[in-house]
Protein backbone atom coordinates (compact mmCIF):
# COMPACT_ATOMS: atom_id res chain seq x y z
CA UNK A 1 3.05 -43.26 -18.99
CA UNK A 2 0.96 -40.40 -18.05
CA UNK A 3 1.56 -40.69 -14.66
CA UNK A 4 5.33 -39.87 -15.40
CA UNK A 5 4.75 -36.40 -17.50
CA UNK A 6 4.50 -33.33 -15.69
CA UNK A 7 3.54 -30.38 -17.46
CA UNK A 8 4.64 -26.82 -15.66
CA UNK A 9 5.68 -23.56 -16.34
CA UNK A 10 8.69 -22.33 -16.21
CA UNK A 11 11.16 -22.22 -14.02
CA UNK A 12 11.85 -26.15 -14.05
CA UNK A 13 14.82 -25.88 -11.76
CA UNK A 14 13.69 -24.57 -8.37
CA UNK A 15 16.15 -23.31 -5.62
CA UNK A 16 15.21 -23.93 -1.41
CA UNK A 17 15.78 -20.77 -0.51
CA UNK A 18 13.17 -17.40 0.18
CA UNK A 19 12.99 -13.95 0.12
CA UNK A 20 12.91 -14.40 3.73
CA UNK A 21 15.91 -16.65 4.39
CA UNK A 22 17.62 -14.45 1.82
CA UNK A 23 16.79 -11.36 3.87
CA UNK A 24 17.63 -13.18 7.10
CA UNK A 25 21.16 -13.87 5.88
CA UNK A 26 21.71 -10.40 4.88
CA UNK A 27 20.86 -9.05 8.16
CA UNK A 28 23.37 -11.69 10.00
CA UNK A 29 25.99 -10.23 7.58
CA UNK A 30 25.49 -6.75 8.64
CA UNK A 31 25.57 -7.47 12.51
CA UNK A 32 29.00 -7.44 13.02
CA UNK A 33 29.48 -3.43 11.33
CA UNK A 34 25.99 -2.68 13.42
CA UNK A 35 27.30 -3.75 16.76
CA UNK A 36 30.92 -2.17 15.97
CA UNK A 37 29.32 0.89 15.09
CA UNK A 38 27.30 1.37 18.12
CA UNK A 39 29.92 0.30 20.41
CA UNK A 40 32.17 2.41 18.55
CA UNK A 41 29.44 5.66 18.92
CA UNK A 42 28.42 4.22 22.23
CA UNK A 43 28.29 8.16 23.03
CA UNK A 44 26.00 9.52 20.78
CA UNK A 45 23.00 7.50 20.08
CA UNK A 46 23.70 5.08 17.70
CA UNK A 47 21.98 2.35 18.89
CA UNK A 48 18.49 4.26 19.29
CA UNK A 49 18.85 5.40 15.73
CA UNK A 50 19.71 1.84 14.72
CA UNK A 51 16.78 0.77 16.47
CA UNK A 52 13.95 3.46 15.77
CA UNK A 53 15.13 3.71 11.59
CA UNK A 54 14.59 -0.32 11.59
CA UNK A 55 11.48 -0.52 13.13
CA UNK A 56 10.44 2.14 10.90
CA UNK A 57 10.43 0.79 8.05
CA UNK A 58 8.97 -2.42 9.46
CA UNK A 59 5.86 -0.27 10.59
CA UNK A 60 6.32 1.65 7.27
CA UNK A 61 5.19 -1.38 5.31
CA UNK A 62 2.88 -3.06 7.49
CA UNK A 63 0.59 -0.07 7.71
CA UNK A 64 0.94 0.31 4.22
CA UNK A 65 -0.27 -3.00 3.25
CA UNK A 66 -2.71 -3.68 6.18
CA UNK A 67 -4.67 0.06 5.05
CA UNK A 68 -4.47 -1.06 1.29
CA UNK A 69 -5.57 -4.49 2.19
CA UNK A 70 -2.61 -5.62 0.46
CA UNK A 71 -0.62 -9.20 1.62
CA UNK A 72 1.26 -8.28 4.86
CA UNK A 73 5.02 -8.90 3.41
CA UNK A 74 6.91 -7.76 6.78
CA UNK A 75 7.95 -11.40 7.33
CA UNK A 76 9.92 -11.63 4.32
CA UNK A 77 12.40 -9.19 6.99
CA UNK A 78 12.90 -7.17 3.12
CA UNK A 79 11.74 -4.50 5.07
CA UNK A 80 14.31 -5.07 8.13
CA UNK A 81 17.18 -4.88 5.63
CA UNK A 82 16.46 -1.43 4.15
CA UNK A 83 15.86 0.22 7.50
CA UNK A 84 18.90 -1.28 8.94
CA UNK A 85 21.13 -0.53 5.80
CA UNK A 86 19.56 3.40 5.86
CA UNK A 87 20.54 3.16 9.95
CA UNK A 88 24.01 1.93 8.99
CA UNK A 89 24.55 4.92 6.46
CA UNK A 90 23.58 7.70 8.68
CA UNK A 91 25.59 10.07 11.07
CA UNK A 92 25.35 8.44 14.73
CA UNK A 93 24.49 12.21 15.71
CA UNK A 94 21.29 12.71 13.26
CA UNK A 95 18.19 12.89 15.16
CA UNK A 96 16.12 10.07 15.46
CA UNK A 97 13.21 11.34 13.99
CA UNK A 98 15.41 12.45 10.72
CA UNK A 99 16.58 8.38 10.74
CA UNK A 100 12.15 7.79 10.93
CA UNK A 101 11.10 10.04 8.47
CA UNK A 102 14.01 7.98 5.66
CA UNK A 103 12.64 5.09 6.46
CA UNK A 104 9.02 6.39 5.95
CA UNK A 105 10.51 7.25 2.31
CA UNK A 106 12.50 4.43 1.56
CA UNK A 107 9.14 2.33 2.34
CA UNK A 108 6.79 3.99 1.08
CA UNK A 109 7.95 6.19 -1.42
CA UNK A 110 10.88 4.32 -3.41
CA UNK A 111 9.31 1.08 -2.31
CA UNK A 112 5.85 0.35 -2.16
CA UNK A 113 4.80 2.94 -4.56
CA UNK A 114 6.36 1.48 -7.25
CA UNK A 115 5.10 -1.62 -6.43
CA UNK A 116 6.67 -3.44 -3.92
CA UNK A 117 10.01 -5.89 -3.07
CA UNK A 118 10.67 -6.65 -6.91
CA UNK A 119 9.46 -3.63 -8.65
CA UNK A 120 11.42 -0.52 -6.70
CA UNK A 121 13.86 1.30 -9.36
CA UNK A 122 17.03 2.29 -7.18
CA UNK A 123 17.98 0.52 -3.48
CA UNK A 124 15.33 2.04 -1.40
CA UNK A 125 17.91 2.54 1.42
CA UNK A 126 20.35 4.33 -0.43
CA UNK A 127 17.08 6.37 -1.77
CA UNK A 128 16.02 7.33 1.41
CA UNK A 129 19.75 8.46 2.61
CA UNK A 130 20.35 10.88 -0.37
CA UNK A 131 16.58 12.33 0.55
CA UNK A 132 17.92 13.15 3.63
CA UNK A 133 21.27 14.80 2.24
CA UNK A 134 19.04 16.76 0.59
CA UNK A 135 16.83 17.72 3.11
CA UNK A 136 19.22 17.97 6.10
CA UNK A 137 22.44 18.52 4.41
CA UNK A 138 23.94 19.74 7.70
CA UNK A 139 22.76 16.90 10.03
CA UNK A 140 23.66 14.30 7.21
CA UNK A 141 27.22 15.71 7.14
CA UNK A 142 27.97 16.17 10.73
CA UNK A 143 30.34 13.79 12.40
CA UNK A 144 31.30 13.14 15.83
CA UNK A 145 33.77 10.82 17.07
CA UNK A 146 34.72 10.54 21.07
CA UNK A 147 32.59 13.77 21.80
CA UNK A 148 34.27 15.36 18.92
CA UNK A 149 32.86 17.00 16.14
CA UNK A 150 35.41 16.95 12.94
CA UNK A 151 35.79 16.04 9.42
CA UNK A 152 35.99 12.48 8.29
CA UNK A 153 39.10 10.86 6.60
CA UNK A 154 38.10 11.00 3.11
CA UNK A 155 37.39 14.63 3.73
CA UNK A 156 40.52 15.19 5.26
CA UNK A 157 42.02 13.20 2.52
CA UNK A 158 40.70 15.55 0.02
CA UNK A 159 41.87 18.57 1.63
CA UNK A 160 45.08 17.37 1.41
CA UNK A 161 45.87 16.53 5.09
CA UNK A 162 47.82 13.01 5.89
CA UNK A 163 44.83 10.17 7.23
CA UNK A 164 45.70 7.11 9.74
CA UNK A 165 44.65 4.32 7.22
CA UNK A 166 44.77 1.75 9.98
CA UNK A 167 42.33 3.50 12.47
CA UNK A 168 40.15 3.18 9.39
CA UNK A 169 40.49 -0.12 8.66
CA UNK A 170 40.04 -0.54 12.36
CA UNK A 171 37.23 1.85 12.68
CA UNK A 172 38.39 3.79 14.52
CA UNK A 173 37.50 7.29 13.30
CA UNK A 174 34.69 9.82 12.51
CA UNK A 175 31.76 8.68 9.93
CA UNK A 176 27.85 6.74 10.03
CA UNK A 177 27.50 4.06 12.02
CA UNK A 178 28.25 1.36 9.92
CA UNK A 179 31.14 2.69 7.26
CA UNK A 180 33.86 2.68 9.63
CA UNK A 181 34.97 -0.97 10.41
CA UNK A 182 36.19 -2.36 7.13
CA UNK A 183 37.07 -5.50 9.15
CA UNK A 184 33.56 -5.63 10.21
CA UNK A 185 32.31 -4.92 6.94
CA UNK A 186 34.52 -7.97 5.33
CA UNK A 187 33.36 -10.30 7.94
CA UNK A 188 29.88 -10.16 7.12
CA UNK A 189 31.03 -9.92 3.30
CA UNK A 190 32.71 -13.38 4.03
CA UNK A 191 29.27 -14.43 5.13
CA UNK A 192 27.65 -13.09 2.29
CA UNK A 193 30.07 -15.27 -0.27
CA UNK A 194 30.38 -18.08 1.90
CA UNK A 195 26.08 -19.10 1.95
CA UNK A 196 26.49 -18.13 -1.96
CA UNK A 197 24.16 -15.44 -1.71
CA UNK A 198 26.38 -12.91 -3.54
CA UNK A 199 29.26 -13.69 -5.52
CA UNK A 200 32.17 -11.45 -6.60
CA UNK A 201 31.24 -10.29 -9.93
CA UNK A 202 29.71 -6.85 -8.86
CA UNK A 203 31.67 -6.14 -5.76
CA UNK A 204 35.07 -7.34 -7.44
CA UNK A 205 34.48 -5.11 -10.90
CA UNK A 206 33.33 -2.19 -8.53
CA UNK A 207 36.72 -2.19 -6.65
CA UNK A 208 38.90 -2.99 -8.78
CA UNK A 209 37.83 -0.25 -11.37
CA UNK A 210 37.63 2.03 -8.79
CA UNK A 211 41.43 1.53 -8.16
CA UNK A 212 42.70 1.62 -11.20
CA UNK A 213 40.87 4.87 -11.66
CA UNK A 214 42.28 6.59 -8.67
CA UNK A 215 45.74 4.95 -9.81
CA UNK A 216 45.03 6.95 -13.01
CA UNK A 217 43.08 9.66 -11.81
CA UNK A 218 44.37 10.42 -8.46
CA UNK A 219 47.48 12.61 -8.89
CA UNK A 220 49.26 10.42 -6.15
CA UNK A 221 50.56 7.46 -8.64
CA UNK A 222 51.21 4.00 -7.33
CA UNK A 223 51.31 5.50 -3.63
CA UNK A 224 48.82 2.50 -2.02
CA UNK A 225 48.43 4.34 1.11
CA UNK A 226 46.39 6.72 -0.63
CA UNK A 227 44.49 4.12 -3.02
CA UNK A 228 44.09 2.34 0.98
CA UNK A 229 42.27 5.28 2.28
CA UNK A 230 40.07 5.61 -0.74
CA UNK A 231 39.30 1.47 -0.52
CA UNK A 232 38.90 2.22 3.47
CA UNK A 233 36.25 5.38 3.42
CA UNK A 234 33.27 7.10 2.62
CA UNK A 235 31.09 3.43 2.50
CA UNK A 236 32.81 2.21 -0.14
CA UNK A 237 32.77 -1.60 1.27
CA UNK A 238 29.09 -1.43 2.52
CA UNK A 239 27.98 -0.02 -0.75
CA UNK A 240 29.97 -2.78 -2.91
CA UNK A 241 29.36 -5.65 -0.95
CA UNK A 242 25.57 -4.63 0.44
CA UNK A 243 23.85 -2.26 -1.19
CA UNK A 244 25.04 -2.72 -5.19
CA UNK A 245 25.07 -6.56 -5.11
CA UNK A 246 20.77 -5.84 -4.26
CA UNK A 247 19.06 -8.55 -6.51
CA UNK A 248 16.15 -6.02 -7.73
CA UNK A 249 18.04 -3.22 -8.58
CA UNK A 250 21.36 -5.15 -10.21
CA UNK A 251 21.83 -6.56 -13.78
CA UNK A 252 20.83 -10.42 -13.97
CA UNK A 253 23.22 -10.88 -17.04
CA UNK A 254 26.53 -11.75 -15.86
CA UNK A 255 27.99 -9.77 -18.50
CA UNK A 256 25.87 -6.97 -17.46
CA UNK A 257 26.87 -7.40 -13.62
CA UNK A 258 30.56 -6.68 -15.20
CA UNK A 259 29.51 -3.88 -16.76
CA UNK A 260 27.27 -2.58 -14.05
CA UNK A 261 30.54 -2.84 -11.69
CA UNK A 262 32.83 -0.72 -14.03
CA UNK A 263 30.17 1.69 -14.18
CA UNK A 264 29.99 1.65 -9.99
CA UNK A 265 33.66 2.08 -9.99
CA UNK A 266 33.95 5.09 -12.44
CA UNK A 267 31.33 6.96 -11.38
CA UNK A 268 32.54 6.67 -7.34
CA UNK A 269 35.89 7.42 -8.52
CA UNK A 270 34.44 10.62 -10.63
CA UNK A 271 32.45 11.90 -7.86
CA UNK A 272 35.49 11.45 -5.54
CA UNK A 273 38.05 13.43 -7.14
CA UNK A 274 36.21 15.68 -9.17
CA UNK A 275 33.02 16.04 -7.52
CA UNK A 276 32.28 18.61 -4.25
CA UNK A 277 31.84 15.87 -2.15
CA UNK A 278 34.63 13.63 -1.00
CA UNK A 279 32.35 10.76 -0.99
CA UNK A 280 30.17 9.77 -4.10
CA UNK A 281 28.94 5.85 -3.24
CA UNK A 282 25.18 6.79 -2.54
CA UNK A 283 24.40 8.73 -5.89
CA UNK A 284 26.99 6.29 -7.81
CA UNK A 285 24.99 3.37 -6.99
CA UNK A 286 21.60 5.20 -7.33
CA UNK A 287 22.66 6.40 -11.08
CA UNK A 288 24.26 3.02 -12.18
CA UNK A 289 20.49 1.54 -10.80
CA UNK A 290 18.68 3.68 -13.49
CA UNK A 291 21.05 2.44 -16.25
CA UNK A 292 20.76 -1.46 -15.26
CA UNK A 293 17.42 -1.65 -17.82
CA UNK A 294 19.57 -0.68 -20.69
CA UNK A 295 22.80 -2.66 -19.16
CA UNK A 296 20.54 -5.73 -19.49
CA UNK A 297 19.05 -5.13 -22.85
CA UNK A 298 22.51 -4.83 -24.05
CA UNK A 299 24.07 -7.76 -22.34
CA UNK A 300 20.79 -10.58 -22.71
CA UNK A 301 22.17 -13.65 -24.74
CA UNK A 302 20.46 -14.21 -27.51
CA UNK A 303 18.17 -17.45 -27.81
CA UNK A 304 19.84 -20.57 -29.35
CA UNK A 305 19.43 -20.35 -33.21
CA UNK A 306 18.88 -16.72 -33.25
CA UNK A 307 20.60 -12.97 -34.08
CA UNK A 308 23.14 -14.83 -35.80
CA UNK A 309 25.22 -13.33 -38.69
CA UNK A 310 23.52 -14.01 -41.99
């Protein structure tokens, strides 16, 4: 009888997968927006940024833990997503050392400083980016399409000028590297759903709040060419399906994931159409990742038997 009792800890239920095959998945999801984005920069140098910001961050953390004498954690590839999700959110035109030094930060700084994959407080990537818009607000917001330097649609969009919402779904337009293909950006989303590691909880309650706030908010009404742009620019899809949908940084609760995606979703469409900036995803994810510790506290079921009324 002894034989057949096996005392453990917690959790009873284990799943296959890793960090690392985790990790791996999410950078097979993102290929398809990385190679459309430096085919569709192939004149600037998109694919040297894409290339020097990843490895980055991979170097980031292995120096790191090899001078701490800390467990070398580079193959769990956690490392390879932020650099490549801080390459796919930067201006094909930055300079390459600008793409370096954000990874440097994302690693070390929002990272590994607060304790590693598990413990960081806001997506390291997204992080790292607004550091840079800080830093090198020009650079950041500089955009080049074709050898030509211009505004991108959302911006256009706010100043009231008329935008080609196919060439955006397309990609065809001015923007970073990996914000411009929403085709490209749904493909690996597809991916994403399909091997289960995301579901549509987050992404799904981020969009569709966002809409109905612009449908309320906008000034345009029911006119879905302009709620289209919106849904089609400023990284909107690669912050909803990549970057908020982050396991450390978003709400375990399901309740709490629905509440964390109306939060995504007002806040985007607040800094959109009220805000300076005609964009808004970045800092909307960052602040919704500070309020996911009181999202859960609010939103944890309460243990069988207990908090009941009396």
């Amino acid at each position: 009888m002894n034989n057949k009792l096996k005392v453990s800890s917690s959790p009873h239920v284990r799943d296959k997968a890793t960090t690392g095959s985790i990790m791996l998945m999410v950078v097979i999801a993102l290929l398809p927006a990385t190679f459309f984005g430096i085919y569709n920069f192939r004149h600037e140098h998109a694919w040297l940024l894409v290339l020097v910001t990843t490895a980055a961050a991979v170097l980031t953390e292995y120096i790191y833990e090899r001078a701490l004498h800390k467990p070398i954690t580079v193959r769990d590839c956690s490392a390879l997503v932020t650099g490549l999700l801080l390459a796919l959110n930067l201006p094909p035109t930055l300079p390459v050392w600008m793409g370096a030094l954000g990874s440097i930060f994302a690693i070390l700084v929002v990272k590994q400083l607060f304790g590693g994959l598990g413990q960081n407080f806001m997506n390291p990537a997204l992080g790292a980016r607004c550091f840079l818009l800080i830093c090198f607000t020009g650079r950041m917001t500089t955009f080049t399409y074709d050898t030509v330097t211009g505004a991108t649609p959302l911006a256009a969009l706010k100043a009231g000028e008329s935008v080609d919402t196919m060439s955006m779904l397309l990609g065809n337009t001015a923007g970073t590297i990996g914000e411009t293909s929403v085709i490209a950006l749904l493909a690996g989303a597809i991916i994403l759903l399909w091997t289960g590691i995301i579901d549509l909880r987050i992404p799904g309650t981020y969009i569709v709040t966002f809409v109905v706030f612009i449908l309320l908010f906008g000034g345009h009404g029911f006119d879905l060419q302009y709620v289209t742009a919106h849904l089609c620019g400023g990284g909107l899809m690669l912050g909803a399906w990549f970057m908020a949908t982050d396991y450390v940084t978003s709400p375990i609760t399901k309740r709490g994931q629905i509440v964390y995606g109306i939060c995504l979703g007002i806040l985007t469409g607040l800094f959109r159409l009220f805000g300076g900036s005609a964009e808004g995803v970045s800092y909307a994810i960052i602040i919704s990742n500070l309020l996911v510790p009181l999202v859960e506290k609010v939103t944890l079921p309460k243990p069988f038997g207990k908090g009941g009324e009396k």
